[in-house]
N, C-alpha and C. Protein backbone atom coordinates (compact mmCIF):
# COMPACT_ATOMS: atom_id res chain seq x y z
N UNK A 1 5.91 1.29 31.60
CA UNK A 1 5.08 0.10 31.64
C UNK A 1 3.65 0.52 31.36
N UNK A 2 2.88 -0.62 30.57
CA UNK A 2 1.60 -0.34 30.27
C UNK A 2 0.47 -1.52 30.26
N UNK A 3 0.16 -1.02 31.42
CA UNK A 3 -0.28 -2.34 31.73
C UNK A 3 -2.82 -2.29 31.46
N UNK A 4 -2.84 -2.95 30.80
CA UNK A 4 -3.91 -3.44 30.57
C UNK A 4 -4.87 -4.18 31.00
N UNK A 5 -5.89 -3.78 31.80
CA UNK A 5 -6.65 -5.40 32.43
C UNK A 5 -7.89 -5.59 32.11
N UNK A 6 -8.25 -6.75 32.14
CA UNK A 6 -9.30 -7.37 31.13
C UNK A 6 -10.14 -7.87 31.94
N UNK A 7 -11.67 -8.12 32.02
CA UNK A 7 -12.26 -9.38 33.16
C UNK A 7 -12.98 -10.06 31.88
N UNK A 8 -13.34 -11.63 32.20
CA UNK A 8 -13.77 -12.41 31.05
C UNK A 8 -12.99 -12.18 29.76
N UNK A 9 -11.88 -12.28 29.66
CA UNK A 9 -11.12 -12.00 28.13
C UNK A 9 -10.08 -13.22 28.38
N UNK A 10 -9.07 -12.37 27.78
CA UNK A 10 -8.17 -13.14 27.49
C UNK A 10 -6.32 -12.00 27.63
N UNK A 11 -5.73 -12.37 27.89
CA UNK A 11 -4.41 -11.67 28.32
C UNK A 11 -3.76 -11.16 26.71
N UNK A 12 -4.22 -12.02 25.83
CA UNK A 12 -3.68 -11.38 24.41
C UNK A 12 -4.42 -10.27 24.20
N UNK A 13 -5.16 -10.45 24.65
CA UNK A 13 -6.54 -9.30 24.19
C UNK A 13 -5.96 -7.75 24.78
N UNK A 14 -5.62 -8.07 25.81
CA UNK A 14 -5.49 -6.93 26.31
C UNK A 14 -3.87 -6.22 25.75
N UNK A 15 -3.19 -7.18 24.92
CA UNK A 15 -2.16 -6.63 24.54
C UNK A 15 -2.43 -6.44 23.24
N UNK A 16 -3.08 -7.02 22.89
CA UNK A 16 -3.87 -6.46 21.25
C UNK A 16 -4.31 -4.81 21.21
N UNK A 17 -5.05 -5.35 22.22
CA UNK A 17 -5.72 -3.13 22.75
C UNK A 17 -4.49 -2.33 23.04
N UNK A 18 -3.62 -2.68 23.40
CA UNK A 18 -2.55 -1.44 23.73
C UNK A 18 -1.74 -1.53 22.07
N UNK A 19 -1.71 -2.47 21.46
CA UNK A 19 -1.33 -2.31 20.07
C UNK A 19 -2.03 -1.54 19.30
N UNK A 20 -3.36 -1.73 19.26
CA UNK A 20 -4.33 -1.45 18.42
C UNK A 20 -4.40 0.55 18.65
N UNK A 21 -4.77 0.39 19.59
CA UNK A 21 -4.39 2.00 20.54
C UNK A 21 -3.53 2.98 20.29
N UNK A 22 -2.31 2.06 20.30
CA UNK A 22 -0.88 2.68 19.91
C UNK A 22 -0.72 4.08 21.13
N UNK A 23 -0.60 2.83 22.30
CA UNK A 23 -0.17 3.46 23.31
C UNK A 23 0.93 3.57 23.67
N UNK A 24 1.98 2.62 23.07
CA UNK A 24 3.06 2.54 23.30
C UNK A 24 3.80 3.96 22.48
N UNK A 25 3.33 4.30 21.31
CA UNK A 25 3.47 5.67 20.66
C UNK A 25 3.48 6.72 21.39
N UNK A 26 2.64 7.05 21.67
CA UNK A 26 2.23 8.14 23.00
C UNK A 26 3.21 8.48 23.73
N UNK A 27 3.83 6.95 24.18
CA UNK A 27 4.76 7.56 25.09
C UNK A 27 6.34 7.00 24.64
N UNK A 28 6.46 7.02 23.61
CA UNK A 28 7.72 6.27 22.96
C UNK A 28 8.79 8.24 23.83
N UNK A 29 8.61 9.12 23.40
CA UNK A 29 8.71 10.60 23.47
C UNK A 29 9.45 10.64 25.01
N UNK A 30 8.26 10.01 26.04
CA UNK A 30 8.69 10.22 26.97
C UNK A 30 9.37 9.13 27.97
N UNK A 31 9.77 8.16 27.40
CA UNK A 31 10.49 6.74 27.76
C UNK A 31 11.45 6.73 27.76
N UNK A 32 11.80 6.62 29.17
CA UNK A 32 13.54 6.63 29.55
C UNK A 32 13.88 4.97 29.40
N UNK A 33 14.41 4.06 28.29
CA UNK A 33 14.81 2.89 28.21
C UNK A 33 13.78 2.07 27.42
N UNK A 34 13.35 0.92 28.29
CA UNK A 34 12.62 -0.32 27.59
C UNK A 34 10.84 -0.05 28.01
N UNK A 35 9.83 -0.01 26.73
CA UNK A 35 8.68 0.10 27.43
C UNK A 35 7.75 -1.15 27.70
N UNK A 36 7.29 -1.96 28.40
CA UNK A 36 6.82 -3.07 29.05
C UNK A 36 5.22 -2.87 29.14
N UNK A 37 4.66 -3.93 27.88
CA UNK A 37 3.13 -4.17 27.75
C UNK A 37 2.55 -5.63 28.63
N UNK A 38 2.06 -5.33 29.80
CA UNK A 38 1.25 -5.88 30.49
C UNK A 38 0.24 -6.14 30.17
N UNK A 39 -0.40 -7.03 29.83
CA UNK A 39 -2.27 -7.55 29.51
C UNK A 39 -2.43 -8.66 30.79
N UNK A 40 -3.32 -8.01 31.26
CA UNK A 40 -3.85 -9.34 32.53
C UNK A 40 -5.18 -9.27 32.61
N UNK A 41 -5.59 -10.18 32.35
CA UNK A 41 -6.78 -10.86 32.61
C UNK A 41 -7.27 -11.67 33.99
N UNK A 42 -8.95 -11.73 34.74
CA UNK A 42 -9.55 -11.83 35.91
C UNK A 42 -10.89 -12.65 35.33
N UNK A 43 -10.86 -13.87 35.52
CA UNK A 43 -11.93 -14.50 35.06
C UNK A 43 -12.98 -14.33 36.05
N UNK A 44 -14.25 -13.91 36.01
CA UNK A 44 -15.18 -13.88 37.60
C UNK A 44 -15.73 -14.94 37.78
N UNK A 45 -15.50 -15.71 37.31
CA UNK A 45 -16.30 -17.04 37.70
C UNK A 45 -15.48 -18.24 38.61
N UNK A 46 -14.17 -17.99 37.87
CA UNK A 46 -13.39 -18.94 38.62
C UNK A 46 -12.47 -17.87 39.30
N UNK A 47 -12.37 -16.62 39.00
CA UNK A 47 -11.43 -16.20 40.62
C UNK A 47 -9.97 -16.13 39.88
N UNK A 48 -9.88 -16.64 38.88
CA UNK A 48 -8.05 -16.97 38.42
C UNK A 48 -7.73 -15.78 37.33
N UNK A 49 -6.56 -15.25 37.28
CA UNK A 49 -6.27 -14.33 36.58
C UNK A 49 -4.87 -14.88 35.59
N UNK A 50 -4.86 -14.33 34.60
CA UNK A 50 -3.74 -14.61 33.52
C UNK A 50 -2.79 -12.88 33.69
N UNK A 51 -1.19 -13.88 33.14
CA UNK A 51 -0.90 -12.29 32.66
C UNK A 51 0.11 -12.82 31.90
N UNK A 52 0.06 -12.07 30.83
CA UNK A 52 1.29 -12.13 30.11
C UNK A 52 2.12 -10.63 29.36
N UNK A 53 3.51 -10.17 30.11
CA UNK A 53 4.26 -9.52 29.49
C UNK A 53 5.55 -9.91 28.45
N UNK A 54 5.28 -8.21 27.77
CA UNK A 54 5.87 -8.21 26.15
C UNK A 54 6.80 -7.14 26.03
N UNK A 55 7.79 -6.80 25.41
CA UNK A 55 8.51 -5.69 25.08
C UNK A 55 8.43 -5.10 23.91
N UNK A 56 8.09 -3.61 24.16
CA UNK A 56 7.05 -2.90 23.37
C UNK A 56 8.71 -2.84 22.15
């Protein structure tokens, strides 16, 4: 699992960066099964957080 967190963004965003990164590469090598991209986002103004998971 690879999980990403963002404040003031957006939950795609943060799965964009682990794409963009090619973090999921890194560890394709050492991944026993399915690898799981987490992006979550923390807005500071309102307190509320997003998340959305993906299968790498």
């Amino acid at each position: 699992m690879i999980i990403e967190l963002k404040a003031n963004s957006t939950p795609k965003d943060a799965i964009r960066q682990i794409k963009e990164k090619e973090y999921c590469e890194k560890l394709r090598s050492e991944a026993v099964g399915r690898i799981l991209m987490v992006g979550m986002n923390y807005q500071t103004d309102t307190k509320e957080h997003q998340c959305i998971i993906e299968e790498a």
